[in-house]
Protein backbone atom coordinates (compact mmCIF):
# COMPACT_ATOMS: atom_id res chain seq x y z
CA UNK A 1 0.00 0.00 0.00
CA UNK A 2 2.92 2.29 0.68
CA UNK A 3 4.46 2.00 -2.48
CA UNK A 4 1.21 2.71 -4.20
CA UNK A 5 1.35 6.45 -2.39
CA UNK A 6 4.86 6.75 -3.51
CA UNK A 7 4.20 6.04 -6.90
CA UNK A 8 1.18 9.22 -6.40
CA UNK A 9 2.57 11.60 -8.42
CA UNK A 10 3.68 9.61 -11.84
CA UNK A 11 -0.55 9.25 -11.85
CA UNK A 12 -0.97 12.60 -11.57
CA UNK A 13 1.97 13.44 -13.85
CA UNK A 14 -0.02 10.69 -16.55
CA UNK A 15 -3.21 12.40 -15.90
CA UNK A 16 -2.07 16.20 -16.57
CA UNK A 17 0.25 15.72 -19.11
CA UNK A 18 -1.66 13.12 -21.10
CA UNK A 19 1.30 10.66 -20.84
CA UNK A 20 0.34 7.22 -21.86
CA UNK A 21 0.16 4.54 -19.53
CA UNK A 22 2.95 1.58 -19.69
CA UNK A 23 4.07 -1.45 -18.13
CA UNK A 24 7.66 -1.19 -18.39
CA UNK A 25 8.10 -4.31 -17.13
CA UNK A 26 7.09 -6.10 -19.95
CA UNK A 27 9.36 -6.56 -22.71
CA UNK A 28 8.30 -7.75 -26.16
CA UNK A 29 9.64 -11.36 -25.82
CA UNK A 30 7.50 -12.10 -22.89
CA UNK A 31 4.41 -11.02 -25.35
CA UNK A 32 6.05 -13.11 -28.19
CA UNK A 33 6.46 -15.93 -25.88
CA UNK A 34 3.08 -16.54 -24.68
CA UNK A 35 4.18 -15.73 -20.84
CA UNK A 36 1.18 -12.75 -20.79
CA UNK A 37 -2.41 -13.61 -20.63
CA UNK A 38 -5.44 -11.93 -21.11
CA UNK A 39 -5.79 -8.40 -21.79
CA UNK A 40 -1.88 -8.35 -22.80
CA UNK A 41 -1.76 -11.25 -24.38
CA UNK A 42 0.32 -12.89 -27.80
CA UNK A 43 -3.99 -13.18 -29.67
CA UNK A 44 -4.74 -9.38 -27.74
CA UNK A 45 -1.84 -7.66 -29.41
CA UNK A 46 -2.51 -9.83 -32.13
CA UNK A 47 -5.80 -8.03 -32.62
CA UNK A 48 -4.29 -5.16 -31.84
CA UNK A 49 -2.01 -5.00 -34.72
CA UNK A 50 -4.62 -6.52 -36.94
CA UNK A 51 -7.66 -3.95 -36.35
CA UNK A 52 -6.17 -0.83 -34.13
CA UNK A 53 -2.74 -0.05 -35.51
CA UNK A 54 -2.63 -1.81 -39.05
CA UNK A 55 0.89 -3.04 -38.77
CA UNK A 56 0.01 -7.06 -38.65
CA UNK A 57 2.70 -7.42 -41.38
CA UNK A 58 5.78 -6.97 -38.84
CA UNK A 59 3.88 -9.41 -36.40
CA UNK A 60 3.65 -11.96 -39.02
CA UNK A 61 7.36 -11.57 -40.74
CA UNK A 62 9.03 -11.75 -37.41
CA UNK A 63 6.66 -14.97 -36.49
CA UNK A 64 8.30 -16.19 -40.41
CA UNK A 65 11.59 -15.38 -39.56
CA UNK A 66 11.71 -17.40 -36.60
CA UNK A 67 10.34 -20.56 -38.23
CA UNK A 68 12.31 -20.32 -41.14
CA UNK A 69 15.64 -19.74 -39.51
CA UNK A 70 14.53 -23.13 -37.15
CA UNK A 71 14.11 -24.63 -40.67
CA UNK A 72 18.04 -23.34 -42.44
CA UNK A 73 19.58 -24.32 -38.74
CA UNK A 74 17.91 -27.87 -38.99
CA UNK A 75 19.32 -28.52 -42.78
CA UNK A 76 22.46 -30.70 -42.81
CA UNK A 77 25.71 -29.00 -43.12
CA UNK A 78 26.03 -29.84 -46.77
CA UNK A 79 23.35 -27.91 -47.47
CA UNK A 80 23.78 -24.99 -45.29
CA UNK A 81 26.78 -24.74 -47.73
CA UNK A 82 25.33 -23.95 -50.57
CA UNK A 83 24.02 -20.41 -48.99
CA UNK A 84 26.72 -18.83 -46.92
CA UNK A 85 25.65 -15.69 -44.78
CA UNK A 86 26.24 -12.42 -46.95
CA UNK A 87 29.42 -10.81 -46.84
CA UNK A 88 28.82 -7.33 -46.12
CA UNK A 89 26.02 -5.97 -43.53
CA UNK A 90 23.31 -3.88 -44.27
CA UNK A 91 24.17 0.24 -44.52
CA UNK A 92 22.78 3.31 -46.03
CA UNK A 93 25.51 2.54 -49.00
CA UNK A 94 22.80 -0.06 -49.26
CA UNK A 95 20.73 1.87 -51.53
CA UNK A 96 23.31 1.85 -54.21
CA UNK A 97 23.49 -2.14 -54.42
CA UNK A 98 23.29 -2.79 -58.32
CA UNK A 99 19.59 -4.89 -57.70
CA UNK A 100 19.08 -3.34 -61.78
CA UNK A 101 21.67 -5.61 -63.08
CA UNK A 102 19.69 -8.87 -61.63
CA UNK A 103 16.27 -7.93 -63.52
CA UNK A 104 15.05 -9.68 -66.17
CA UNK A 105 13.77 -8.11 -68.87
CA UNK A 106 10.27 -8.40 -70.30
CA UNK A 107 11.50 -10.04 -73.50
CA UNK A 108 13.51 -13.02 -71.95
CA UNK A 109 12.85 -16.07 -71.24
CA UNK A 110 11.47 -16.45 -67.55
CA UNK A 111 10.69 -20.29 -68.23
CA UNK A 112 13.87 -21.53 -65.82
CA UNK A 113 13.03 -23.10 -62.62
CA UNK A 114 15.37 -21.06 -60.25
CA UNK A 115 13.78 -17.68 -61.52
CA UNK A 116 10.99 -16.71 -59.07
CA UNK A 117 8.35 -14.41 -60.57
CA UNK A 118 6.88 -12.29 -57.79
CA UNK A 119 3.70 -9.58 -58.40
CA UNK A 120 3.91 -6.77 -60.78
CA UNK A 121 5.82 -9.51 -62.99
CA UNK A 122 9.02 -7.69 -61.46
CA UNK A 123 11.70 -10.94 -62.08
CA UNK A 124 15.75 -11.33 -60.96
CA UNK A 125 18.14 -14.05 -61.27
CA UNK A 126 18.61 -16.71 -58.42
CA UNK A 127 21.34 -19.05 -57.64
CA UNK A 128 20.17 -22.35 -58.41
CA UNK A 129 20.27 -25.19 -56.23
CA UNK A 130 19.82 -23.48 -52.84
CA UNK A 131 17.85 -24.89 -50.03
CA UNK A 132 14.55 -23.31 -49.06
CA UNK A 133 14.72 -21.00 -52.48
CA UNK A 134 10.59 -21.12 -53.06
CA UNK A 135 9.77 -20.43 -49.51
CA UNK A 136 12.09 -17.70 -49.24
CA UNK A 137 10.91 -16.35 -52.73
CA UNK A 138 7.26 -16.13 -51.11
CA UNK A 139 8.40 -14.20 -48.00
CA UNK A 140 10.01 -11.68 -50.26
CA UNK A 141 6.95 -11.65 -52.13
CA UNK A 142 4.73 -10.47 -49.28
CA UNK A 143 7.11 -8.74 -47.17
CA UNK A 144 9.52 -7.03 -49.54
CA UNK A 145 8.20 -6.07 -53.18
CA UNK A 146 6.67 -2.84 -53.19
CA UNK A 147 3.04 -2.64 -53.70
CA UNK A 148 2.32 -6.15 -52.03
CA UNK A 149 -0.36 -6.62 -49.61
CA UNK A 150 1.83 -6.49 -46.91
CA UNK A 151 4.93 -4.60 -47.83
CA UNK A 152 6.90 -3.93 -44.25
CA UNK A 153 7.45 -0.09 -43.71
CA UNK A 154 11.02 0.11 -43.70
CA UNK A 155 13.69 1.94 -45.13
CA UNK A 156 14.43 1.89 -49.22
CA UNK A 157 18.05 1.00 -48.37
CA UNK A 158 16.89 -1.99 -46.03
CA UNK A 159 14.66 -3.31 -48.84
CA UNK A 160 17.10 -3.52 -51.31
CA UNK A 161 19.92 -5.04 -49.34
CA UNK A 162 17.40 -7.87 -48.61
CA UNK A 163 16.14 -8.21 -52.11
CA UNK A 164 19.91 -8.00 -53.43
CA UNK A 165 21.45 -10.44 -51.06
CA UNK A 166 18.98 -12.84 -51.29
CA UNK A 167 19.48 -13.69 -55.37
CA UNK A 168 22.29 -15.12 -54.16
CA UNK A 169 21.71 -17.09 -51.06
CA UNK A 170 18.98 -18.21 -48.70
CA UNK A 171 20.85 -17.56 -45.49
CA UNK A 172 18.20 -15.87 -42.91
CA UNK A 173 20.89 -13.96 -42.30
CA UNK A 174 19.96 -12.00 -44.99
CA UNK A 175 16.93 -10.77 -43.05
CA UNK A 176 18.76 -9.56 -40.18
CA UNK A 177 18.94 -5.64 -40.63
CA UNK A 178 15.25 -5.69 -42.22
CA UNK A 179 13.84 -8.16 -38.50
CA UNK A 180 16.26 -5.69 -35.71
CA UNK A 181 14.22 -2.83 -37.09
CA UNK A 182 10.88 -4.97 -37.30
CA UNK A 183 11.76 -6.11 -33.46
CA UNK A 184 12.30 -2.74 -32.48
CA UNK A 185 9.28 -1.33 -33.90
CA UNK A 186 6.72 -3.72 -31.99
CA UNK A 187 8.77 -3.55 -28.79
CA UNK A 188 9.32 0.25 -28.58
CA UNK A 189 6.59 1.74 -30.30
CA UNK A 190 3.40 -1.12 -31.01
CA UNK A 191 3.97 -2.74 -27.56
CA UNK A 192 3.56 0.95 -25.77
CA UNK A 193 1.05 1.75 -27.99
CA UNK A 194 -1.14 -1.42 -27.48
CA UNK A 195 0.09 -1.54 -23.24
CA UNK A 196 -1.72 1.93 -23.60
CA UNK A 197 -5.01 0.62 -24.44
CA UNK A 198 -4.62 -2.81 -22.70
CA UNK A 199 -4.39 -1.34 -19.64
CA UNK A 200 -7.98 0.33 -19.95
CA UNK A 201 -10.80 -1.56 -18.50
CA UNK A 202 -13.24 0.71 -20.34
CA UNK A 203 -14.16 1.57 -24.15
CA UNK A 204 -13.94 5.46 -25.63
CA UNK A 205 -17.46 6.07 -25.34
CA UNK A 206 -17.51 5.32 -21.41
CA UNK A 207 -14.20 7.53 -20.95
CA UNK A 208 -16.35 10.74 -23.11
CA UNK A 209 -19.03 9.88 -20.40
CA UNK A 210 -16.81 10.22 -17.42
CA UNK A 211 -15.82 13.47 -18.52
CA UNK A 212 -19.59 14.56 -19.78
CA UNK A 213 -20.83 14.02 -16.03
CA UNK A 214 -17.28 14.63 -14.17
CA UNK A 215 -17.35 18.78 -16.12
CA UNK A 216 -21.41 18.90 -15.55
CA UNK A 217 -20.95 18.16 -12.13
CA UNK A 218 -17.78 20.69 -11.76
CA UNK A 219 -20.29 23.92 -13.45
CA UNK A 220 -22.53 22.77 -10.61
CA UNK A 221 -20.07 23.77 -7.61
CA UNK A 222 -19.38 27.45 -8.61
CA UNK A 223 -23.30 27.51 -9.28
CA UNK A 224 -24.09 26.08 -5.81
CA UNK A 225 -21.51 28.65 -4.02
CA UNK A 226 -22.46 31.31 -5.93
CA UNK A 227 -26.43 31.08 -4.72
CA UNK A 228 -25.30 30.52 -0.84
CA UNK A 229 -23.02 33.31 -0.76
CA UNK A 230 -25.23 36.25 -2.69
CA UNK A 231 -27.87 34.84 -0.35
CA UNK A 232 -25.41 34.97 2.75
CA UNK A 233 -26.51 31.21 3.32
CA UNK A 234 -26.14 29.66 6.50
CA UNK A 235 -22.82 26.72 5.90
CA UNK A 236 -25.59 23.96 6.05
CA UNK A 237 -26.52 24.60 2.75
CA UNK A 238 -23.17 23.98 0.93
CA UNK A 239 -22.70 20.50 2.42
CA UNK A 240 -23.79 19.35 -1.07
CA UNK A 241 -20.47 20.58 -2.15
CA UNK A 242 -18.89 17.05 -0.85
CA UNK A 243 -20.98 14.82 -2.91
CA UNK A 244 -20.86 17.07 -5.89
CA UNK A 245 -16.81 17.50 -5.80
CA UNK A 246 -15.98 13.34 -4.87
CA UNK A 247 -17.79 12.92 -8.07
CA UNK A 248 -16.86 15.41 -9.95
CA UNK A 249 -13.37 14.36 -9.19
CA UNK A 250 -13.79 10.28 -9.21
CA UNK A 251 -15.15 10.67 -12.64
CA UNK A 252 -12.43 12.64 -14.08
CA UNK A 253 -9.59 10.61 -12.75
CA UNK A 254 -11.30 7.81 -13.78
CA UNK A 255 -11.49 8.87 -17.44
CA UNK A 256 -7.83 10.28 -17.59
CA UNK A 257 -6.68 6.89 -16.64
CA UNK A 258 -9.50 4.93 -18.56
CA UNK A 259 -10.33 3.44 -15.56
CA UNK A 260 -13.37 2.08 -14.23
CA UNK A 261 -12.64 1.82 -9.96
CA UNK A 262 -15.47 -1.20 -9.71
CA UNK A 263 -14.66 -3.00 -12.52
CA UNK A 264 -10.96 -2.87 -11.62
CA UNK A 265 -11.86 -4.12 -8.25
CA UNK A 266 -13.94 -6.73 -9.71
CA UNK A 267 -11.44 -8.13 -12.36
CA UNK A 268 -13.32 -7.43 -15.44
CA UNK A 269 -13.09 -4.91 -18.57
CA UNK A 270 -15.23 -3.74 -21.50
CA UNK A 271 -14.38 -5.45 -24.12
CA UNK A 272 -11.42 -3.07 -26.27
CA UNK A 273 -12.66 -1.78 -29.57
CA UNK A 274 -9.81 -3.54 -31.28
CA UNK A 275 -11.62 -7.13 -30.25
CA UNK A 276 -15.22 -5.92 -30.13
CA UNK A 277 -15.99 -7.02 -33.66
CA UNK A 278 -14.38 -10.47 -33.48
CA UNK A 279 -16.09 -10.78 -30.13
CA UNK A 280 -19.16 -10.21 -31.56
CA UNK A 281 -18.56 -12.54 -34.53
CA UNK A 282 -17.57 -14.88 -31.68
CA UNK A 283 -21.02 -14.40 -29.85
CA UNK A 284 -22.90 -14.60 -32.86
CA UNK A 285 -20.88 -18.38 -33.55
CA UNK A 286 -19.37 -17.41 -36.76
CA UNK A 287 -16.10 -18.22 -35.14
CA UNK A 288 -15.02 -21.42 -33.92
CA UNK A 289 -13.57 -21.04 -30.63
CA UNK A 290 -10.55 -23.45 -31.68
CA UNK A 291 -9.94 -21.48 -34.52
CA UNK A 292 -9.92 -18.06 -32.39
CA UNK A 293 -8.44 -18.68 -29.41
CA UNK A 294 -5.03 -19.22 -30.98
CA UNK A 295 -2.35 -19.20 -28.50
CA UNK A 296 1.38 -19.63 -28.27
CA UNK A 297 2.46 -23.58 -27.11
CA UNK A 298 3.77 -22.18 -23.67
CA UNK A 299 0.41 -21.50 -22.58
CA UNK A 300 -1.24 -23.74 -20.42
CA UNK A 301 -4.31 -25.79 -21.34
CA UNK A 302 -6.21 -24.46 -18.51
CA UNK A 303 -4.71 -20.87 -19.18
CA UNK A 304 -7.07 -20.99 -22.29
CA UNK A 305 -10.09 -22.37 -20.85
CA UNK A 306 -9.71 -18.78 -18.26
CA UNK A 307 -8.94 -16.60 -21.99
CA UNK A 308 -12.63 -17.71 -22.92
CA UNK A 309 -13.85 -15.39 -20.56
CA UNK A 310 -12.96 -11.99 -22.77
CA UNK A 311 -14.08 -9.67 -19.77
CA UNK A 312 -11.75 -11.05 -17.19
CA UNK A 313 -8.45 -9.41 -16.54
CA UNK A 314 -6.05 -12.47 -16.01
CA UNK A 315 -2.64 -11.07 -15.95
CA UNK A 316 -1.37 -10.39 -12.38
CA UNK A 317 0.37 -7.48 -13.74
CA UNK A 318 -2.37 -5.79 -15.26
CA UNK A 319 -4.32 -6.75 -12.41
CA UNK A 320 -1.67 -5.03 -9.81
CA UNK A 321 -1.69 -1.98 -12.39
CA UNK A 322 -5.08 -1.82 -11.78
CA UNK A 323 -5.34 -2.05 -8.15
CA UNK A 324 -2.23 0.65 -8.46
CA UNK A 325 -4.14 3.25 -10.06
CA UNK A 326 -7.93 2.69 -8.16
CA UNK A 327 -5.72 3.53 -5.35
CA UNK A 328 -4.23 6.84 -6.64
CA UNK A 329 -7.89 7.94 -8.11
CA UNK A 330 -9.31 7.64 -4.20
CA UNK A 331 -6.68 9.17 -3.30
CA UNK A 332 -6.64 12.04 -6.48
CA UNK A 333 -10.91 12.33 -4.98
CA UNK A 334 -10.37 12.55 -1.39
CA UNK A 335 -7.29 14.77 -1.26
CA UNK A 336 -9.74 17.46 -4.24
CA UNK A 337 -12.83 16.42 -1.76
CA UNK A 338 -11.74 17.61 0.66
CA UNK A 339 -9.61 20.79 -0.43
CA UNK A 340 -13.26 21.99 -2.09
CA UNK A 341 -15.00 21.11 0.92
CA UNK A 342 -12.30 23.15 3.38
CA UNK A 343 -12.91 26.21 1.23
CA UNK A 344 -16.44 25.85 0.83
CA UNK A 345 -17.31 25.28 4.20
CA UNK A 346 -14.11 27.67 5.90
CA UNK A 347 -14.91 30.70 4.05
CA UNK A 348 -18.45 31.93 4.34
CA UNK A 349 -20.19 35.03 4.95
CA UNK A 350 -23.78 34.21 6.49
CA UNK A 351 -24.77 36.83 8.79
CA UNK A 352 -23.70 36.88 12.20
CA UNK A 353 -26.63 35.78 15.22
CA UNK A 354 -27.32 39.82 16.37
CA UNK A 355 -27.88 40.57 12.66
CA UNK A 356 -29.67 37.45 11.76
CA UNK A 357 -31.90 38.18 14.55
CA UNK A 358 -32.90 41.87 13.96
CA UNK A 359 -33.63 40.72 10.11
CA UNK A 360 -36.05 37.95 11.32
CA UNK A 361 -37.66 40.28 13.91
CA UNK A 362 -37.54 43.10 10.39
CA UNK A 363 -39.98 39.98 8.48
CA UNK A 364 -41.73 39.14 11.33
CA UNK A 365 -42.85 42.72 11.78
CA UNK A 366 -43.59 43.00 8.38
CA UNK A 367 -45.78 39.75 8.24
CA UNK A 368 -47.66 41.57 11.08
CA UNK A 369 -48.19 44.60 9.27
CA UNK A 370 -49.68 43.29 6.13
CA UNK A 371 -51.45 41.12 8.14
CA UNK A 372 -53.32 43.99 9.49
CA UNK A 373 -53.91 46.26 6.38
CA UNK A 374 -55.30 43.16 5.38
C-alpha cells in the first residue's frame, strides 16, 4: 500500500500531461512468448495490430523469420553450404546495391526453374540449387516487393539489401537488418502503444461519459456557491459541495486513466474496440472457438479455458496496475474532496446571530403589518 502512495505523483503526472500509460516491465519477448495472458496477451496484441494499428505485417514476418531460420539451422551442413551468410552488412551505401543488373527483362525467357516471378511480374536471377529458395521467394513476395499486400514499412536502403542479397543465397541472415528494425518497432513503439489501451478496463465512449458528467458536475459547484453566498446562506446549505466535488473528481480521474474503480476491483473490462468485432462474430458463432483462441504452445491448457472469458483481466500485472491506479484515483478524490469542501465550508459570509436576529424580527414585523392592512 505504501508504495502505491509513492508512486502518487507519476498518476498525476499521466493524468495532466496526457502521458500514456505503460508497463515497463514487460518486454516484447515475454508477449512473443506466450508468458502474458489476457488483456496483454500474444492473440490481444494480435488483434491489436490486426484492427487498431494496421501493422500485422511486422507481427507476421518476425513470427516467419523465426520458423524459417529453425528450418536453415535444422538442414544438414552440406546444405547450409550452398548459402553462406552475406558478406557485407546492411548500410545506407545499401541503396546503391546494383539490384538493376539482376532484372530480367520483359523479353527473356522467364521459363527456368530457379527464376521466381513475384507480383507486378518484377523478375531477378537466383542461384540455383539453394535450399529453401521457393519459400524464401514467397516471404520476399509479401514482405519485400513494393506494392504487395503487406509490404513492411522500412527503409528503401533496407529493402534492397534484402532483395539484393537474397538472389544469391537463402541464409536468414539476410533478413537480419530488415527483423532488428521490425523487433524494435513492436517492442518500442506497437507494444507501448497497445500496453496503452490494454491497460484500460473501459471503451472510448464510457471515458467521453466520465468526462460529460465529471465537467457537468464541476459547473454545478461554482453555481451552488455562488447562490449561498449572494444569499449569505447559513454553511448547512453547501454540504452538497462534498458529494458534488468526490464525483466530480472520481469521474475525471477515472477517465484520464481509462479506468473504471469497480470493474478494476472486480477483475473485469469492457471489451477493447480492437476485439469488439471479433467478439461479436464470436457471440454470434461465426467463429469457432478453436480457430480463435489461438495461443502460443507455452500457454497452459487451462490458461485458455480462463482466456474464454474476454471480460476477465487475467494477468497479475495488469491486475496489480489496476489495483495501483484505483488507489491513486481515491486518493486524487479525497485529497480534491476535501480541499473543495475546506474552502467551501471555511470561508463563508452568512450573517452573524445579532444581525440574523434583527432581520427575522424586520420579516416578522412586516408579516404583522400586512397582516393587518389586510
Amino acid at each position: 500500500m505504501f508504495g502505491y502512495v509513492k508512486t502518487f505523483p507519476r498518476s498525476l503526472r499521466r493524468w495532466f500531461k496526457s502521458e500514456k500509460g505503460d508497463l515497463k516491465e514487460v518486454h516484447i519477448q515475454q508477449v512473443l512468448s506466450g508468458q502474458t495472458q489476457q488483456p496483454i496477451s500474444l492473440e490481444d496484441f494480435r488483434l491489436f495490430l490486426l484492427n487498431k494499428e494496421h501493422t500485422i505485417q511486422n507481427l507476421e514476418f518476425h513470427a516467419w523469420l523465426m520458423d524459417y531460420r529453425r528450418k536453415f539451422e535444422a538442414l544438414p551442413e552440406h546444405e547450409k553450404a550452398k548459402s553462406p551468410p552475406p558478406k557485407e552488412s546492411a548500410s545506407e551505401a545499401s541503396i546503391h546495391l546494383p539490384l538493376d543488373d539482376l532484372l530480367i527483362k520483359s523479353d527473356e525467357e522467364t521459363k527456368d526453374p530457379t527464376v521466381f516471378s513475384p507480383i507486378n511480374d518484377v523478375l531477378y536471377k537466383t542461384t540455383p540449387g539453394q535450399p529453401l529458395r521457393a519459400e524464401l521467394d514467397s516471404a520476399l513476395q509479401t514482405f519485400f516487393y513494393p506494392n504487395s499486400f503487406k509490404e513492411l514499412n522500412i527503409e528503401p536502403w533496407r529493402s534492397r539489401y534484402v532483395l539484393y542479397n537474397a538472389c544469391y543465397t537463402t541464409h536468414p541472415d539476410v533478413f537480419v537488418n530488415a527483423h532488428e528494425y521490425i523487433y524494435g518497432y513492436l517492442n518500442e513503439r506497437s507494444l507501448r502503444h497497445f500496453m496503452h489501451h490494454a491497460l484500460q478496463n473501459v471503451r472510448y465512449s464510457a471515458v467521453m461519459f466520465f468526462y460529460m458528467i465529471s465537467f457537468f458536475l464541476a459547473f454545478q459547484s461554482p453555481l451552488l456557491l455562488y447562490t449561498t453566498y449572494s444569499l449569505h446562506a447559513p454553511r448547512v446549505f453547501r454540504w452538497p459541495i462534498i458529494l458534488i466535488s468526490f464525483l466530480s473528481a472520481l469521474l475525471f480521474a477515472s477517465g484520464r486513466s481509462g479506468l473504471c474503480p469497480t470493474r478494476a476491483l472486480l477483475g473485469n473490462r469492457m471489451v477493447p474496440h480492437f476485439e469488439l468485432a471479433e467478439y461479436k462474430k464470436f457471440k454470434q458463432g461465426q467463429i469457432s472457438k478453436n480457430k480463435f483462441l489461438r495461443r502460443s504452445r507455452q500457454v497452459e491448457v487451462e490458461d485458455q479455458v480462463e482466456r474464454k472469458n474476454w471480460k476477465r483481466v487475467v494477468d497479475p500485472r495488469v491486475k496489480k496496475y489496476h489495483y495501483e491506479v484505483v488507489t491513486h484515483i481515491m486518493m486524487f478524490t479525497f485529497l480534491f474532496c476535501g480541499l473543495c469542501t475546506a474552502l467551501a465550508i471555511g470561508i463563508s459570509n452568512e450573517y452573524d446571530p445579532e444581525t440574523l436576529a434583527k432581520m427575522m424580527e424586520a420579516m416578522k414585523a412586516a408579516g404583522n403589518n400586512s397582516t393587518t392592512a389586510a
